[in-house]
Protein backbone atom coordinates (compact mmCIF):
# COMPACT_ATOMS: atom_id res chain seq x y z
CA UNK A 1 113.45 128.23 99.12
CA UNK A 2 112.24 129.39 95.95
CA UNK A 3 113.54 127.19 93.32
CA UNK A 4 112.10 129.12 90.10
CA UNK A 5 114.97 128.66 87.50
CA UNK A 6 116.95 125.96 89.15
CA UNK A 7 116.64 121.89 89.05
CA UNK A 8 115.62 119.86 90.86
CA UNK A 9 116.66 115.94 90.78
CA UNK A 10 113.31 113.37 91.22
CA UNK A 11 114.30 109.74 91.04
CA UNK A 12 111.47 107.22 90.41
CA UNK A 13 110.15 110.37 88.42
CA UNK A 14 108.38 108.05 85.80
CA UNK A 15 105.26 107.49 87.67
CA UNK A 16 103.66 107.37 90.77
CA UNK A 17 104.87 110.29 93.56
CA UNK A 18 107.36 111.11 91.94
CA UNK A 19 105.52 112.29 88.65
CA UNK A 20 103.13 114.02 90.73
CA UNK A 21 106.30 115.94 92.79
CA UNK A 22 108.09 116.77 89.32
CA UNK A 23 104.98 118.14 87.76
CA UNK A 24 104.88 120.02 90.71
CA UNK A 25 108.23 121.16 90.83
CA UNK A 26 107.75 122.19 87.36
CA UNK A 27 104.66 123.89 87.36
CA UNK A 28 106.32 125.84 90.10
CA UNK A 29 108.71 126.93 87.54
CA UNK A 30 111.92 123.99 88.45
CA UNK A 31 113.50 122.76 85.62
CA UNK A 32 113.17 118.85 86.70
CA UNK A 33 115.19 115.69 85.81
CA UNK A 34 113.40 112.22 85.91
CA UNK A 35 115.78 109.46 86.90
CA UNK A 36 114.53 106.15 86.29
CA UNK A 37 115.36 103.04 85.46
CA UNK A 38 112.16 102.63 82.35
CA UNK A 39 113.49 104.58 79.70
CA UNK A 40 110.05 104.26 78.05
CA UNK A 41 108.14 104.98 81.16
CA UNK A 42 110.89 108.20 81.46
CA UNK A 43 110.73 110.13 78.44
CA UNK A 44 106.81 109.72 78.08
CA UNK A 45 106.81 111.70 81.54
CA UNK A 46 109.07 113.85 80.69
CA UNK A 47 107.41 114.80 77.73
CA UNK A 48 103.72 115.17 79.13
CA UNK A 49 105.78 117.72 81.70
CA UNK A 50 106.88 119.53 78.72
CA UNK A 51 109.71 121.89 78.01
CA UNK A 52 110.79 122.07 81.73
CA UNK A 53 112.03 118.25 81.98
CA UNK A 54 114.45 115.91 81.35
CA UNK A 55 114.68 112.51 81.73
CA UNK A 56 117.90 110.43 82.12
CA UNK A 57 117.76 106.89 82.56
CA UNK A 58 119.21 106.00 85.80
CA UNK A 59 119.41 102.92 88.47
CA UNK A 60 119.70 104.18 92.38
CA UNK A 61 121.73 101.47 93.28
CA UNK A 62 124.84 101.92 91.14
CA UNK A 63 127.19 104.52 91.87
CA UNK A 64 128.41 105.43 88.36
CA UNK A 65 124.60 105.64 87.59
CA UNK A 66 123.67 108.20 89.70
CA UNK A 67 126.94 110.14 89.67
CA UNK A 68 126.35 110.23 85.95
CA UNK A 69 122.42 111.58 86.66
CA UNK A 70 124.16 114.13 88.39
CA UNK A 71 126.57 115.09 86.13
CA UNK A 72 123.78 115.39 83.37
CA UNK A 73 121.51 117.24 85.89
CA UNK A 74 124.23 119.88 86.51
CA UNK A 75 124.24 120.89 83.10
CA UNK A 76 120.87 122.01 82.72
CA UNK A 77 121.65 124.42 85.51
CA UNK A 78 122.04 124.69 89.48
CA UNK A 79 120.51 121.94 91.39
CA UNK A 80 118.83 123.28 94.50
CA UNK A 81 116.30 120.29 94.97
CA UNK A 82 116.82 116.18 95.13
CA UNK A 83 113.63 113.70 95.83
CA UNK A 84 113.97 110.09 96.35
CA UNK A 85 111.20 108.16 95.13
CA UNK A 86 112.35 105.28 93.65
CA UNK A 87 111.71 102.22 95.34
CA UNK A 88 110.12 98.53 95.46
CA UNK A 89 108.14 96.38 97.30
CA UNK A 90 107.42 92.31 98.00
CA UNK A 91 105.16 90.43 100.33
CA UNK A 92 107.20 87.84 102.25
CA UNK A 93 107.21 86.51 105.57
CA UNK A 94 109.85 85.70 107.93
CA UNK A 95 109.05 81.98 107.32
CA UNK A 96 106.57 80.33 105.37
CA UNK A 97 103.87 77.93 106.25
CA UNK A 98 106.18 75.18 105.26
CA UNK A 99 108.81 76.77 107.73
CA UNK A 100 110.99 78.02 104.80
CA UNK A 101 113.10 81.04 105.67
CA UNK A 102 112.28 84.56 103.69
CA UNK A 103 114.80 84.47 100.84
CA UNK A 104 117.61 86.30 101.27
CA UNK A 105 117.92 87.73 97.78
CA UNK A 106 114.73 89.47 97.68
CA UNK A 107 115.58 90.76 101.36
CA UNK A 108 118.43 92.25 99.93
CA UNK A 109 116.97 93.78 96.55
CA UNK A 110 114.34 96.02 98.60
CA UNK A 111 116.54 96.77 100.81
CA UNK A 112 119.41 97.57 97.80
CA UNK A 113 116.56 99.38 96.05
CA UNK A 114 114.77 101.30 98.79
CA UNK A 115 117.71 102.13 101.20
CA UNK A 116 121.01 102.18 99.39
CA UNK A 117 119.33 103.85 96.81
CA UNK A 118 117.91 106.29 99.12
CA UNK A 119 121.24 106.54 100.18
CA UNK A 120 122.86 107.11 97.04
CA UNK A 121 120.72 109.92 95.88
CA UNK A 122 121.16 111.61 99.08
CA UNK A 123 124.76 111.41 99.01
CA UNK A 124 125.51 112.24 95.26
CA UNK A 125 122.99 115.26 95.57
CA UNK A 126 124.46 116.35 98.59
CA UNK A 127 127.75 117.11 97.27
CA UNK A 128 126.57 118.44 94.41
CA UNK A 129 123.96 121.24 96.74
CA UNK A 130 127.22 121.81 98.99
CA UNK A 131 128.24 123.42 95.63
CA UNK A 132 125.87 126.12 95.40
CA UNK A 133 125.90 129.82 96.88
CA UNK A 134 124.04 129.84 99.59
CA UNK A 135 120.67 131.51 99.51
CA UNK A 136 119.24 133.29 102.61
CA UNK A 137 121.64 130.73 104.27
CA UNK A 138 120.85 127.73 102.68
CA UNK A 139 122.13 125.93 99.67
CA UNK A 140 119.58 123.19 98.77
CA UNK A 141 116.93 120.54 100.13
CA UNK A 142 116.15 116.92 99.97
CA UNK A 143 113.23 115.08 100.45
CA UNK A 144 113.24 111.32 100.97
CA UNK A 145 110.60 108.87 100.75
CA UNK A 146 109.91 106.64 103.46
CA UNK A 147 106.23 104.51 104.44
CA UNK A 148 104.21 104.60 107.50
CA UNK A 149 105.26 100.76 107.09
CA UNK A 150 108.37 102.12 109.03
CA UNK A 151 106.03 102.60 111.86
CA UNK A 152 102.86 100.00 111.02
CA UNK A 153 104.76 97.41 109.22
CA UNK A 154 102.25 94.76 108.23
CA UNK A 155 102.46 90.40 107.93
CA UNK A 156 104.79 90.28 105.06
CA UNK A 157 106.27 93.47 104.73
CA UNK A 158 109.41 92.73 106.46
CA UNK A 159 111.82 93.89 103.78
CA UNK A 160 110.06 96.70 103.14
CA UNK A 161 109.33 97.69 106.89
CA UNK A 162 113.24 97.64 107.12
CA UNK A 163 114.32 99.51 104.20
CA UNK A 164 111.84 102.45 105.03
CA UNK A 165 112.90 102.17 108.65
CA UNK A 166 116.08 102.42 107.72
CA UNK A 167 115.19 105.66 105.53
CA UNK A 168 113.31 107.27 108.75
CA UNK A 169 116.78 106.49 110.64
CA UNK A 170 118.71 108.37 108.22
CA UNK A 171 116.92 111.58 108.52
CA UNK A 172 117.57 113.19 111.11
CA UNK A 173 121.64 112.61 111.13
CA UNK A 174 122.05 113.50 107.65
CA UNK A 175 120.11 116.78 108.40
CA UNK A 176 122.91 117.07 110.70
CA UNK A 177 125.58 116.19 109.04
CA UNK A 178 124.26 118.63 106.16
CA UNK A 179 123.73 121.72 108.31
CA UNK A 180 127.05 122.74 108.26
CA UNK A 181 126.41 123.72 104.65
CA UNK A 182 123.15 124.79 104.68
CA UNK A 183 121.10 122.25 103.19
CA UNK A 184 117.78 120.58 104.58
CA UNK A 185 116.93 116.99 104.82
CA UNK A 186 113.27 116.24 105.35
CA UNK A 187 111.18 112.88 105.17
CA UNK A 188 107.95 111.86 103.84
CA UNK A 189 106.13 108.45 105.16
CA UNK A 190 102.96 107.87 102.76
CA UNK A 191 100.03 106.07 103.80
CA UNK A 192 97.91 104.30 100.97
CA UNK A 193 98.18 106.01 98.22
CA UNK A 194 96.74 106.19 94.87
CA UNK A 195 99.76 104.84 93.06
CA UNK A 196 99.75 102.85 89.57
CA UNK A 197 100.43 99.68 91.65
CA UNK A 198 97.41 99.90 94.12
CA UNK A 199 95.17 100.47 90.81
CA UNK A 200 96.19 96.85 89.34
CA UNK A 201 93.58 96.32 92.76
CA UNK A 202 89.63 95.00 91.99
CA UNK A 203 87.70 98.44 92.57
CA UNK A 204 86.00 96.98 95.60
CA UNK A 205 89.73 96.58 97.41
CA UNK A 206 90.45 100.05 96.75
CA UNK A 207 87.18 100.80 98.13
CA UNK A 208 88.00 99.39 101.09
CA UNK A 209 91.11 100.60 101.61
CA UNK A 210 89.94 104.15 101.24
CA UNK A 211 87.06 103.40 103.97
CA UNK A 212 90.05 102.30 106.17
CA UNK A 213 91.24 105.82 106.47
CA UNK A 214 90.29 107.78 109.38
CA UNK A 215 89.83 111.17 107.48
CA UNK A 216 89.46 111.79 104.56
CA UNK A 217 88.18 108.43 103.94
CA UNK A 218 90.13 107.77 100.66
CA UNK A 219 92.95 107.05 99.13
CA UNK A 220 96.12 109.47 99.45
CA UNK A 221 96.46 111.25 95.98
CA UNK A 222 100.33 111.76 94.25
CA UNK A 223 98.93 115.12 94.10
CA UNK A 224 98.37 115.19 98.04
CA UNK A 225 102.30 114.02 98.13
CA UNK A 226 103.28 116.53 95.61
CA UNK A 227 101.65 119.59 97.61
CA UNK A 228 103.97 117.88 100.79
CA UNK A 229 106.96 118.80 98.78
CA UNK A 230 106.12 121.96 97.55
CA UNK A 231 105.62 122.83 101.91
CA UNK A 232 109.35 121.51 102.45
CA UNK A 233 110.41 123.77 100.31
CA UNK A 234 108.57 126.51 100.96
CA UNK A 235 109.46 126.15 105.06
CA UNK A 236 112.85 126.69 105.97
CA UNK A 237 112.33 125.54 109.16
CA UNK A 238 111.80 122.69 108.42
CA UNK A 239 114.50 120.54 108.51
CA UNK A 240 115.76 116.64 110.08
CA UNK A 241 111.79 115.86 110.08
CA UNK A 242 109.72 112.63 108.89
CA UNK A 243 106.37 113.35 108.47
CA UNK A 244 103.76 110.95 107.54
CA UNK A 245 101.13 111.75 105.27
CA UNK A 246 97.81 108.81 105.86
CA UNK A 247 95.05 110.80 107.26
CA UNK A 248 95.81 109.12 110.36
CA UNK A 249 95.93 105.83 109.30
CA UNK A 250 97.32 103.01 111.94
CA UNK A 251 97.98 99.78 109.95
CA UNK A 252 96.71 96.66 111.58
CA UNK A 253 98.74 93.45 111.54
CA UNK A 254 97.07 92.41 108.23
């Protein structure tokens, strides 16, 4: 789908992946709106993107929030495109040495965050895609953003495991549910990637966790993700699909 001229929607579009996929998006000639919940963060993006972006502050996990994200996106044009980025993370485990049960609060924040808001996107941009003439059949694509946690979930990532399981669950019936109006809904599971958050690492833990890679040995780039949407787009047969993107990466236990 070519998408020159239209929007398209990239929550957590402030940094990280979802920079990388809206500078993308834009320098493939999409007009792009960051969502994000740092307004600072936001508009700093959106102005190093340049004319092509706009930024509206927005939280995944309230409904008036992203309906209103929507509403604001509309107006810049026809949205063709949504990406899910947004999301958290915390190390936990089920119970602690002391035999303490994980808190359920911070369960239910990542899950809130990384799930429901996954959720919300998906369903807010799907009705407004279901909108749009269709072109050569279709009428718009979304991408979510999952982990190969899903799969490799490591010691401590049991909230997050779940709430990117739960986004790899989703795929494939909402690709379903969406085909009667001609919109696609594909899946990306990132390995390690060069994110903001992994840099707060020493250098000689990043090191290592590129030499943990099968091939290429290194870190995933945002750029490497960004390319991944750009091929979703591009592919129109591609649709109900999760792929991962870790250069074969397996996670061990720890």
């Amino acid at each position: 789908m070519d998408i020159r001229g239209e929007v398209a929607v990239i929550s957590g579009g402030a940094s990280g992946l979802g920079f990388a996929a809206a500078a993308a998006l834009a320098e493939a000639g999409a007009h792009v709106v960051l969502a994000d919940r740092n307004e600072e963060a936001g508009r700093e993006a959106a102005g190093k993107i340049g004319d092509l972006a706009t930024f509206v502050p927005t939280d995944v996990v309230e409904e008036t929030s992203v309906g209103e994200l929507m509403v604001e996106a509309a107006k810049v044009g026809v949205v063709r495109m949504v990406v899910s980025c947004a999301g958290i993370g915390i190390a936990e485990r089920t119970i602690d040495r002391n035999g303490n049960p994980h808190d359920f609060a911070s369960f239910e924040r990542v899950i809130r965050v990384n799930l429901m808001g996954t959720f919300n996107m998906l369903r807010f941009g799907a009705q407004y895609l279901s909108r749009n003439d269709p072109r050569d059949g279709q009428r718009g694509v979304i991408v979510n953003t999952a982990s190969i946690a899903a799969y490799d979930g490591q010691i401590g990532q049991l909230a997050y495991a779940a709430s990117k399981g739960g986004i790899v669950g989703l795929t494939l019936p909402a690709a379903r549910d969406l085909s009667s109006v001609g919109i696609r809904v594909a899946t990306i599971a990132p390995g390690i990637m060069d994110t903001p958050l992994l840099g707060m690492l020493p250098e000689e833990v990043r090191s290592a966790l590129g030499a943990s890679i099968p091939f290429p040995k290194r870190l995933g780039f945002p750029a490497d993700f960004a390319k991944l949407v750009l091929a979703i787009l591009d592919n129109d047969y591609l649709n109900g699909e999760v792929i991962r993107l870790d250069g074969a990466l397996r996670m061990p236990p720890r």
